[in-house]
C-alpha atoms as a PDB file:
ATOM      1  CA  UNK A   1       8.312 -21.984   6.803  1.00  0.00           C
ATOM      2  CA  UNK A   2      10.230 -20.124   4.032  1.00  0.00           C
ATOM      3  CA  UNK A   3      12.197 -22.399   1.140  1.00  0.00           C
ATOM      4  CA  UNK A   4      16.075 -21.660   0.438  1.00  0.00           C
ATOM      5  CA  UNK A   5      15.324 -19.747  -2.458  1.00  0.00           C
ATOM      6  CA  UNK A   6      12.711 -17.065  -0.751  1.00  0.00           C
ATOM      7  CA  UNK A   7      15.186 -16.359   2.339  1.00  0.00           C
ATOM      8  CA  UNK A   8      18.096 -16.009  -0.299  1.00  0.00           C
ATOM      9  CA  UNK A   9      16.365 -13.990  -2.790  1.00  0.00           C
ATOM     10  CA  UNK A  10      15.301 -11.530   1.153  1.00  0.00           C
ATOM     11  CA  UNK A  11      19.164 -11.584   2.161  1.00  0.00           C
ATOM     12  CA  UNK A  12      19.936 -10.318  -1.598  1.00  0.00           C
ATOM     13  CA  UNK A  13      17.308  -7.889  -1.585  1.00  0.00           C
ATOM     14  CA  UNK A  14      17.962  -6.318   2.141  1.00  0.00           C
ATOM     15  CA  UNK A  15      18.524  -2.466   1.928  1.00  0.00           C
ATOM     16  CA  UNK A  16      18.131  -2.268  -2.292  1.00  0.00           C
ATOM     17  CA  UNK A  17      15.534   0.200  -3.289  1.00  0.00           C
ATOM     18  CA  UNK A  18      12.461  -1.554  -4.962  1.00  0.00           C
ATOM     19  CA  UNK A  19      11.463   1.986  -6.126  1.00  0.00           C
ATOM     20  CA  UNK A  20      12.402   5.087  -6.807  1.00  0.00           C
ATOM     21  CA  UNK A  21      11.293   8.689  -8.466  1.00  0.00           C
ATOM     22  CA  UNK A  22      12.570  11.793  -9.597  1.00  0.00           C
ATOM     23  CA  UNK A  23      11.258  15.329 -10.855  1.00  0.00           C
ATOM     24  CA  UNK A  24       7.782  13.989 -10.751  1.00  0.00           C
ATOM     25  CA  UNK A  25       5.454  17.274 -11.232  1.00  0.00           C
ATOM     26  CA  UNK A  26       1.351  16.210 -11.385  1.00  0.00           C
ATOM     27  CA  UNK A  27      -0.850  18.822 -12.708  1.00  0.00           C
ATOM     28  CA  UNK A  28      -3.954  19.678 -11.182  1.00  0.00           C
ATOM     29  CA  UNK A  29      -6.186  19.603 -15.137  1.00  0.00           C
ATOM     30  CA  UNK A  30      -6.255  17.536 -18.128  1.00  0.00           C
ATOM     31  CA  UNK A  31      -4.613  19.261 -21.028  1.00  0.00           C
ATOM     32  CA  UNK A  32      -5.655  18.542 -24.505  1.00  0.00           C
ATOM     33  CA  UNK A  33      -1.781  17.750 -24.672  1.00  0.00           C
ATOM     34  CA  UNK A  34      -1.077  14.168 -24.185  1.00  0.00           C
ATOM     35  CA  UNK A  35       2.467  15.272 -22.662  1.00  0.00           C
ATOM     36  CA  UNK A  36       3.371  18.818 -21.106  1.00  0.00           C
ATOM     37  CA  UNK A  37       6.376  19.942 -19.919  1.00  0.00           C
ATOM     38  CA  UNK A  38       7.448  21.034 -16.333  1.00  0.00           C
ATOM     39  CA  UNK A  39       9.739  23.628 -17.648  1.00  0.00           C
ATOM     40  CA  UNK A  40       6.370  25.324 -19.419  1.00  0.00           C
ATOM     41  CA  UNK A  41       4.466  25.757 -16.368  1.00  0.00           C
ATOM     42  CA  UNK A  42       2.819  29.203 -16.432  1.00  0.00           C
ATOM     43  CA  UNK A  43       3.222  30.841 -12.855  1.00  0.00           C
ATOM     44  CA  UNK A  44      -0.198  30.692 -12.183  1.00  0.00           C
ATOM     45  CA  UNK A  45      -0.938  26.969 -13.251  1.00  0.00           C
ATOM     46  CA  UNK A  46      -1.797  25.001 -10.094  1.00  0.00           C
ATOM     47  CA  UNK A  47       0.310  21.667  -9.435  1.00  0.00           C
ATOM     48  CA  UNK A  48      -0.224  18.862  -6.804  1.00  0.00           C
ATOM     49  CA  UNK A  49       2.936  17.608  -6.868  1.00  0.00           C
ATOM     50  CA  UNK A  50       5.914  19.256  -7.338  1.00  0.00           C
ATOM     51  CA  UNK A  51       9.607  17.785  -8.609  1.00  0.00           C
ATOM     52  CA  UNK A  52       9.655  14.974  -6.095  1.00  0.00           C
ATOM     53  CA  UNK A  53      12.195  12.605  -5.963  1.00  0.00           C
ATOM     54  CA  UNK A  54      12.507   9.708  -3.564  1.00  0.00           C
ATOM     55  CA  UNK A  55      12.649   6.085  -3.037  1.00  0.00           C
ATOM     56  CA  UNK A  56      11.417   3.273  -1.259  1.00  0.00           C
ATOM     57  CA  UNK A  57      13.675  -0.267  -0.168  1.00  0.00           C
ATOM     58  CA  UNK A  58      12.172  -4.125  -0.077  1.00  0.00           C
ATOM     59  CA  UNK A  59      11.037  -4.911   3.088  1.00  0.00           C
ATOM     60  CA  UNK A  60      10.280  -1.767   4.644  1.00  0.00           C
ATOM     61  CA  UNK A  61       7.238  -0.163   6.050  1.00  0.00           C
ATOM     62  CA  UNK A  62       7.049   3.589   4.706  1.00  0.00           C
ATOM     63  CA  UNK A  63       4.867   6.994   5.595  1.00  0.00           C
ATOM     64  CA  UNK A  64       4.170  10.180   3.459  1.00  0.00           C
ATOM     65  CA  UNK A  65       3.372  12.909   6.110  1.00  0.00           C
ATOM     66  CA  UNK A  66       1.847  16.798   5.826  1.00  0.00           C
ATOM     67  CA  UNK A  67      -1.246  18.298   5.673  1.00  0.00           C
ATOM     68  CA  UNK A  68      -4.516  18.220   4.223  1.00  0.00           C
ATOM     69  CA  UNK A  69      -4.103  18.552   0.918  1.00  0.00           C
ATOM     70  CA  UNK A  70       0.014  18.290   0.169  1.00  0.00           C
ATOM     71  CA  UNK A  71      -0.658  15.910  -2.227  1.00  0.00           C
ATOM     72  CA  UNK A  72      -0.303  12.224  -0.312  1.00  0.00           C
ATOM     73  CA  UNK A  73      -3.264  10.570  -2.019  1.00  0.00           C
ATOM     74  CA  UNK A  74      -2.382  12.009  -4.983  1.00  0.00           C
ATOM     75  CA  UNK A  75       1.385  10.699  -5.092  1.00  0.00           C
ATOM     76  CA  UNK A  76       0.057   7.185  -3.593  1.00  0.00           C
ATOM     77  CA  UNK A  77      -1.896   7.108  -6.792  1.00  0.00           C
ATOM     78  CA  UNK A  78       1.207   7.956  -9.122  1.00  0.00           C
ATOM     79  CA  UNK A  79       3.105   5.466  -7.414  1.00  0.00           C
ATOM     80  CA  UNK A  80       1.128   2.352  -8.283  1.00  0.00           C
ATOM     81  CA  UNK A  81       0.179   3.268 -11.523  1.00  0.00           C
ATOM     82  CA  UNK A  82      -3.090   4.717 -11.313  1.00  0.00           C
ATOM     83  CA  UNK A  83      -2.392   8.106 -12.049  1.00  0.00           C
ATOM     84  CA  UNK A  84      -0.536   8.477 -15.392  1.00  0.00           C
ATOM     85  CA  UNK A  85      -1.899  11.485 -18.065  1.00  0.00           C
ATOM     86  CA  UNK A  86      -1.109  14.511 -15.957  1.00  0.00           C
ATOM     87  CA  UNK A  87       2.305  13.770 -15.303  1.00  0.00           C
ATOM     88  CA  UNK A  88       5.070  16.012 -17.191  1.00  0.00           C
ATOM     89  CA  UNK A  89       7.412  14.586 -19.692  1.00  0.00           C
ATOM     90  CA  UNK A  90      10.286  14.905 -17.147  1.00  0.00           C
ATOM     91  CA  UNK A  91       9.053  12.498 -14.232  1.00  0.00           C
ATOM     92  CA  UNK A  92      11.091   9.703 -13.356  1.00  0.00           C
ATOM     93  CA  UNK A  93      10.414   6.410 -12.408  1.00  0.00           C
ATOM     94  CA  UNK A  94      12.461   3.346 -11.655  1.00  0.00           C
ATOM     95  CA  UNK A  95      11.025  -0.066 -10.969  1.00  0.00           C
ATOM     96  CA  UNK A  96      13.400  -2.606  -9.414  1.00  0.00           C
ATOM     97  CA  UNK A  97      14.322  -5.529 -11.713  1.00  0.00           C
ATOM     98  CA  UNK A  98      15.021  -8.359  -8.877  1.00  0.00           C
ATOM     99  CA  UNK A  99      11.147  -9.435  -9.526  1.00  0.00           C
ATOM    100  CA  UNK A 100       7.852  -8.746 -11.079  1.00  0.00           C
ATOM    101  CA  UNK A 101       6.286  -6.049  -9.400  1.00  0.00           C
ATOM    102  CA  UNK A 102       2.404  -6.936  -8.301  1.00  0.00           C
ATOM    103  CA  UNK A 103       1.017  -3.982  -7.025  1.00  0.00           C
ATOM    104  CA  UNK A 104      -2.289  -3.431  -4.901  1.00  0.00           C
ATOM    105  CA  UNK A 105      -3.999  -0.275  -3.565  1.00  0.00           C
ATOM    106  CA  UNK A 106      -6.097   0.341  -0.760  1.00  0.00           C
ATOM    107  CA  UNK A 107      -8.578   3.401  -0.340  1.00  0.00           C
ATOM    108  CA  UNK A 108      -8.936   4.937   3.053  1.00  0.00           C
ATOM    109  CA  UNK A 109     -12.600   3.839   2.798  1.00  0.00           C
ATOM    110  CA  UNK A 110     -12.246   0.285   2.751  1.00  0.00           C
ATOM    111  CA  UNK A 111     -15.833  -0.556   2.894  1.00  0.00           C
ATOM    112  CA  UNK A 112     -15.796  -0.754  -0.866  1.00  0.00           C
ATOM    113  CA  UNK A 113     -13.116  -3.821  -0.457  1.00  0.00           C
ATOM    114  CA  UNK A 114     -15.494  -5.630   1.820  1.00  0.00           C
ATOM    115  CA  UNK A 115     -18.878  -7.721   1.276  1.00  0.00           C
ATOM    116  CA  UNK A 116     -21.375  -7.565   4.042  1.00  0.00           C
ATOM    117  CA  UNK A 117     -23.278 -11.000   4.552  1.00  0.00           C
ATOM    118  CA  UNK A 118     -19.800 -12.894   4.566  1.00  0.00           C
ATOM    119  CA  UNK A 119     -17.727 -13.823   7.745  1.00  0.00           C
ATOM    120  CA  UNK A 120     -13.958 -13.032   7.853  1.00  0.00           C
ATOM    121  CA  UNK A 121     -12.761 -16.289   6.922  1.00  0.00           C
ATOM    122  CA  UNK A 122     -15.679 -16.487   3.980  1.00  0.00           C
ATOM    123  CA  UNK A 123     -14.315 -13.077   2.979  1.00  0.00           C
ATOM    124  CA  UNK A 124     -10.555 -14.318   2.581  1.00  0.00           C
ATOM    125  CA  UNK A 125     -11.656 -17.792   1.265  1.00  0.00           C
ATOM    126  CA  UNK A 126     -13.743 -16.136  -1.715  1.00  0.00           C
ATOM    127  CA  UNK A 127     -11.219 -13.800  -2.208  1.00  0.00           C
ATOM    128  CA  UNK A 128      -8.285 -16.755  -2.228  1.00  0.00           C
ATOM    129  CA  UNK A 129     -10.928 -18.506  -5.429  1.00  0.00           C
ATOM    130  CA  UNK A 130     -11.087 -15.834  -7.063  1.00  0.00           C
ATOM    131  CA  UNK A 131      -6.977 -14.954  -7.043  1.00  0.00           C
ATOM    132  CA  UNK A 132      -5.598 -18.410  -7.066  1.00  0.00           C
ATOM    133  CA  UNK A 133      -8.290 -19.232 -10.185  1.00  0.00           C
ATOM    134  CA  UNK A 134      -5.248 -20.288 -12.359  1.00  0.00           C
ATOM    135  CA  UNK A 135      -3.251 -21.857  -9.512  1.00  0.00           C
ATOM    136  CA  UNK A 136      -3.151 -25.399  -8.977  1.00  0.00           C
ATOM    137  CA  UNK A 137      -6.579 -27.032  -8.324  1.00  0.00           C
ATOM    138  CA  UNK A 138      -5.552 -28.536  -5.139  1.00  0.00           C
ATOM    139  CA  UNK A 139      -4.792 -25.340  -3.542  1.00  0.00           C
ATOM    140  CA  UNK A 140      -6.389 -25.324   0.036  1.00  0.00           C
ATOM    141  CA  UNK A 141      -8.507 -21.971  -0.176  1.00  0.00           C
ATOM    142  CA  UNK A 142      -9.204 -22.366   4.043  1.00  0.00           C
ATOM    143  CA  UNK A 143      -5.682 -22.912   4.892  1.00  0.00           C
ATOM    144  CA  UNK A 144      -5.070 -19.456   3.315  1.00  0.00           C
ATOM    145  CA  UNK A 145      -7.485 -17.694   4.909  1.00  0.00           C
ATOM    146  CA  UNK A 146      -6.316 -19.202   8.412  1.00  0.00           C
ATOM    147  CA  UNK A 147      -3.054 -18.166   7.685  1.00  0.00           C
ATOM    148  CA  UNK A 148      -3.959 -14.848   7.068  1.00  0.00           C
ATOM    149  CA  UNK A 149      -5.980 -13.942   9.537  1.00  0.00           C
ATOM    150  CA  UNK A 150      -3.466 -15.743  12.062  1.00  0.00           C
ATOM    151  CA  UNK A 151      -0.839 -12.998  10.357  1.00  0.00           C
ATOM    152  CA  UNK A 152      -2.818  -9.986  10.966  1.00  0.00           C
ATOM    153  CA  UNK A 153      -3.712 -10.844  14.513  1.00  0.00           C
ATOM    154  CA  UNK A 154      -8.036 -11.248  14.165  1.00  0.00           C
ATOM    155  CA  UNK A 155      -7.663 -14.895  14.066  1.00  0.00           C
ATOM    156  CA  UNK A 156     -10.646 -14.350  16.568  1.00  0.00           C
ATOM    157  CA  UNK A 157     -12.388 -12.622  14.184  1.00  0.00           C
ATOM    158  CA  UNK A 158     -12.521 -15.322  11.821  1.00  0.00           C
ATOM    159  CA  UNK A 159     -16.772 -16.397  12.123  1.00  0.00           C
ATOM    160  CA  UNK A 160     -17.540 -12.825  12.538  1.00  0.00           C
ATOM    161  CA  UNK A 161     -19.640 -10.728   9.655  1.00  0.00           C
ATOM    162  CA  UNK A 162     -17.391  -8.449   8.174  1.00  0.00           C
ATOM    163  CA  UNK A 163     -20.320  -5.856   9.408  1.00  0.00           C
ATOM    164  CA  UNK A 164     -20.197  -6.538  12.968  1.00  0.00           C
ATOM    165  CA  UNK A 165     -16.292  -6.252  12.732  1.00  0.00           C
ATOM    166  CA  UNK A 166     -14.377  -2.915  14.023  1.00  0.00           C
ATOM    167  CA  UNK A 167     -12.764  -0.401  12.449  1.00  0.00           C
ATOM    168  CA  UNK A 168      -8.771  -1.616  12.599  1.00  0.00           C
ATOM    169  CA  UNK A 169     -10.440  -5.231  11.913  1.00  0.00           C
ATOM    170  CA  UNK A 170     -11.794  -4.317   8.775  1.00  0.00           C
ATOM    171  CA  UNK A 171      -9.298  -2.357   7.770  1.00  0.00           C
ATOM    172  CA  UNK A 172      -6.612  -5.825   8.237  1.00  0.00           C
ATOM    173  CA  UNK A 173      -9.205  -7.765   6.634  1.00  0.00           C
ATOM    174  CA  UNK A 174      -8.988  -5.338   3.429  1.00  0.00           C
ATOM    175  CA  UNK A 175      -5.344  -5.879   3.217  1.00  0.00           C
ATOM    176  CA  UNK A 176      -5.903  -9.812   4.301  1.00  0.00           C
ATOM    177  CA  UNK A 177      -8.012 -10.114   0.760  1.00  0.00           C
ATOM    178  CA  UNK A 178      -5.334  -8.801  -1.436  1.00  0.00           C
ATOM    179  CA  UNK A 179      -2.655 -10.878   0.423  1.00  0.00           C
ATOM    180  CA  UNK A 180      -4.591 -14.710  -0.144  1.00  0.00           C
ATOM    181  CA  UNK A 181      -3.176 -14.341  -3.788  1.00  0.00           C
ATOM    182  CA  UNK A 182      -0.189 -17.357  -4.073  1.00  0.00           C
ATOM    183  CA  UNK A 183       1.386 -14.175  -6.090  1.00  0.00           C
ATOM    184  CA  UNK A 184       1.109 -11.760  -3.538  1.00  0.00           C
ATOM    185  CA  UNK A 185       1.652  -8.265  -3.959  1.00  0.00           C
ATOM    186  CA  UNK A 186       4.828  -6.632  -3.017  1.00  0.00           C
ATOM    187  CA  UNK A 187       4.322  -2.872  -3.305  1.00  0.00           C
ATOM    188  CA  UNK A 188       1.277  -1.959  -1.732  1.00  0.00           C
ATOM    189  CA  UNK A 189      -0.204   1.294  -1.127  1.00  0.00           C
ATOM    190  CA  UNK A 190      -2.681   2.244   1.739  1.00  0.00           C
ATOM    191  CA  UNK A 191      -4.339   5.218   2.134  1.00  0.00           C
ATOM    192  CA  UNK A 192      -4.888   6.614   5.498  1.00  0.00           C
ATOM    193  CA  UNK A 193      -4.830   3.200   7.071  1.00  0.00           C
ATOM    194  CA  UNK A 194      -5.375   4.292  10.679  1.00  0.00           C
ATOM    195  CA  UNK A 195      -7.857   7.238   9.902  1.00  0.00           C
ATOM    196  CA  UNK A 196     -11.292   6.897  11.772  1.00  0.00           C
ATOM    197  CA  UNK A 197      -9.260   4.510  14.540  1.00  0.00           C
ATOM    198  CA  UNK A 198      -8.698   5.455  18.201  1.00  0.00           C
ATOM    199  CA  UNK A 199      -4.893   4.984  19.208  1.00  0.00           C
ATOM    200  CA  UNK A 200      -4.354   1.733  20.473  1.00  0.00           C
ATOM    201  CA  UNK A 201      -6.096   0.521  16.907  1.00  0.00           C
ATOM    202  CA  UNK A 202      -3.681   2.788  14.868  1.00  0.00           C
ATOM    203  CA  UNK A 203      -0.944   1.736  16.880  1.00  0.00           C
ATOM    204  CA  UNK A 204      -1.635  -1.908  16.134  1.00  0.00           C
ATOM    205  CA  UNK A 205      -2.101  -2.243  12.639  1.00  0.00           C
ATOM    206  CA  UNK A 206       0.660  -0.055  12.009  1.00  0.00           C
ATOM    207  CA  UNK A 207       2.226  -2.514  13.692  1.00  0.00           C
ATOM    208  CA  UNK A 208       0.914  -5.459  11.709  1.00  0.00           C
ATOM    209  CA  UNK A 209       1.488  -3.725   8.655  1.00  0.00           C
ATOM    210  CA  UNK A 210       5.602  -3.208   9.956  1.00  0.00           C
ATOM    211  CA  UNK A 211       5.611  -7.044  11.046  1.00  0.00           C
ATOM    212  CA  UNK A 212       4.141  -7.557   7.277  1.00  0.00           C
ATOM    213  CA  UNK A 213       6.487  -6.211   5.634  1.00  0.00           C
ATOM    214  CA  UNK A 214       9.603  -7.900   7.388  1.00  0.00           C
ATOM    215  CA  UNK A 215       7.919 -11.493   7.298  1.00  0.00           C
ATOM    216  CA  UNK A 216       7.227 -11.171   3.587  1.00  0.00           C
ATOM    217  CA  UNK A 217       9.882  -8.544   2.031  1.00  0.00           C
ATOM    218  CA  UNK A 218       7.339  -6.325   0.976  1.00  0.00           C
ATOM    219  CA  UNK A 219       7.451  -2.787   0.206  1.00  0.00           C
ATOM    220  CA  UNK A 220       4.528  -1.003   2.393  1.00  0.00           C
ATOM    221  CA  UNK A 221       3.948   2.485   1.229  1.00  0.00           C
ATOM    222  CA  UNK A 222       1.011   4.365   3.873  1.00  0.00           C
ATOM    223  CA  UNK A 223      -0.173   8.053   3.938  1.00  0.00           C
ATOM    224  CA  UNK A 224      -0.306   8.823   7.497  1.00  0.00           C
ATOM    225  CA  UNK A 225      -2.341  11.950   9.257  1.00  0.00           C
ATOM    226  CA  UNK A 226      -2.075  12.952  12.772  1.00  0.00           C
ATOM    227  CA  UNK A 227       0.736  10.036  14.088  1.00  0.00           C
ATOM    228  CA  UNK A 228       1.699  10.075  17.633  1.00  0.00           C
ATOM    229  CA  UNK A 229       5.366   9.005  18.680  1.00  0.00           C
ATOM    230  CA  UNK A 230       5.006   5.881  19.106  1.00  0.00           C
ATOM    231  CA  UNK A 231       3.402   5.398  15.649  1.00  0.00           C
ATOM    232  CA  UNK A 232       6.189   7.016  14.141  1.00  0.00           C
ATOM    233  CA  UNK A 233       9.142   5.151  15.311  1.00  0.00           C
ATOM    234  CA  UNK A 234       7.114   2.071  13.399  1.00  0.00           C
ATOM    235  CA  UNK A 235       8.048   3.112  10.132  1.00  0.00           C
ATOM    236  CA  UNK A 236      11.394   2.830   8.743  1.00  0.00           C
ATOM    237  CA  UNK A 237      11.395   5.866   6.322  1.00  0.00           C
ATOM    238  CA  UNK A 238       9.489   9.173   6.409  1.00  0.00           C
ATOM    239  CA  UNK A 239       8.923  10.903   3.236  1.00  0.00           C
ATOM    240  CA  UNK A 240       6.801  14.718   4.469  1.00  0.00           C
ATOM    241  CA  UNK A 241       5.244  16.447   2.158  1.00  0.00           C
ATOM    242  CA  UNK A 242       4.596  20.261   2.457  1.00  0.00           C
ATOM    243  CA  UNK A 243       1.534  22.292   1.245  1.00  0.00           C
ATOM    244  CA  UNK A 244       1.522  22.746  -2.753  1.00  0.00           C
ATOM    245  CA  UNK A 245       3.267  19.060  -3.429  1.00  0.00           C
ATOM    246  CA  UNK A 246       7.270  20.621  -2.698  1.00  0.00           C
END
């Protein structure tokens, strides 16, 4: 159950943008420059993004769109941070300042976040340890984990090796590690979170992730390929990107 203060702070932040961009170009190469301009580009210098602008609200669950190759990952990474020496001097960005912003990212390959030999709950309790180190010392590690995996709907899953799991489970359980933290993060970026999964899998963690990021007044930010309707009419805002980053 939520205290006073969390569903006041959720009624304050309904419909305010947590963040937001503008004329964010990426070059594709390094320059010996530390900072280039977008108004120098040469016509035959290759970008992967182009003058985007945009923005994201609290508590929503959000898709970039287009093909192979328009530059999702790519703006994903920009967006939490991880992507900062190609950008030119005129990029934009604007970070709400309502809260601390924790952000986490989640590669479509999500083996990487996983360790084989553990069960679910083993996984999230670990994970909860290691997060929660400075946290009180009674904090109950199991609880967490229970909770979690209650959340993202594999309670079932919870003496299963992360191995033996499926696809859509695995991919939950990847997001269930970087949500044991007591200081959970509230813009979190997932790439290609239903890629490799049949339909009905897709269909229901993009419908975990939505449920998510109502319950907790996060800010969900997914690349998406390939979405059937039903899929779509999940996420609250659309943001399509075309071939060259435009």
């Amino acid at each position: 159950s939520k205290g006073i203060e969390e569903l006041d702070f959720e009624k304050f932040t309904r419909g305010k943008i947590m963040i937001a961009w503008r004329y964010v170009t990426l070059f594709a190469t390094t320059s010996i420059y530390e900072i280039r301009s977008a108004k120098e580009i040469k016509p035959d210098s290759k970008l992967i993004l182009r003058n985007l602008n945009g923005q994201f609200r609290f508590g929503t669950l959000n898709a970039l769109m287009g093909p192979s190759g328009a530059g999702k990952t790519s703006l994903l990474k920009v967006l939490n941070g991880q992507m900062k020496t190609r950008l030119s001097v005129e990029s934009e960005f604007f970070i709400t300042k309502y809260c601390p912003t924790r952000v986490c990212y989640l590669t479509q390959e999500v083996s990487n976040h996983l360790i084989s030999g553990l069960t679910a709950l083993q996984s999230l309790i670990y994970a909860s340890r290691l997060k929660n180190v400075r946290e009180e010392s009674n904090t109950n590690h199991e609880s967490i984990a229970r909770n979690i995996l209650n959340k993202l709907g594999i309670a079932d899953t919870a003496d299963t090796y992360v191995q033996r799991c499926s696809g859509g489970e695995r991919k939950r359980l990847a997001l269930g590690l970087e949500l044991t933290s007591l200081r959970m993060p509230n813009l979190i970026c997932i790439d290609e979170p239903t890629s490799g999964l049949d339909s009905n899998s897709a269909e229901a963690l993009v419908a975990c992730l939505a449920r998510l990021a109502r319950i907790h007044d996060l800010t969900i930010i997914t690349s998406i390929h390939q979405p059937n309707m039903n899929m779509m009419m999940m996420f609250d805002q659309l943001y399509v990107l075309a071939k060259g980053g435009i």
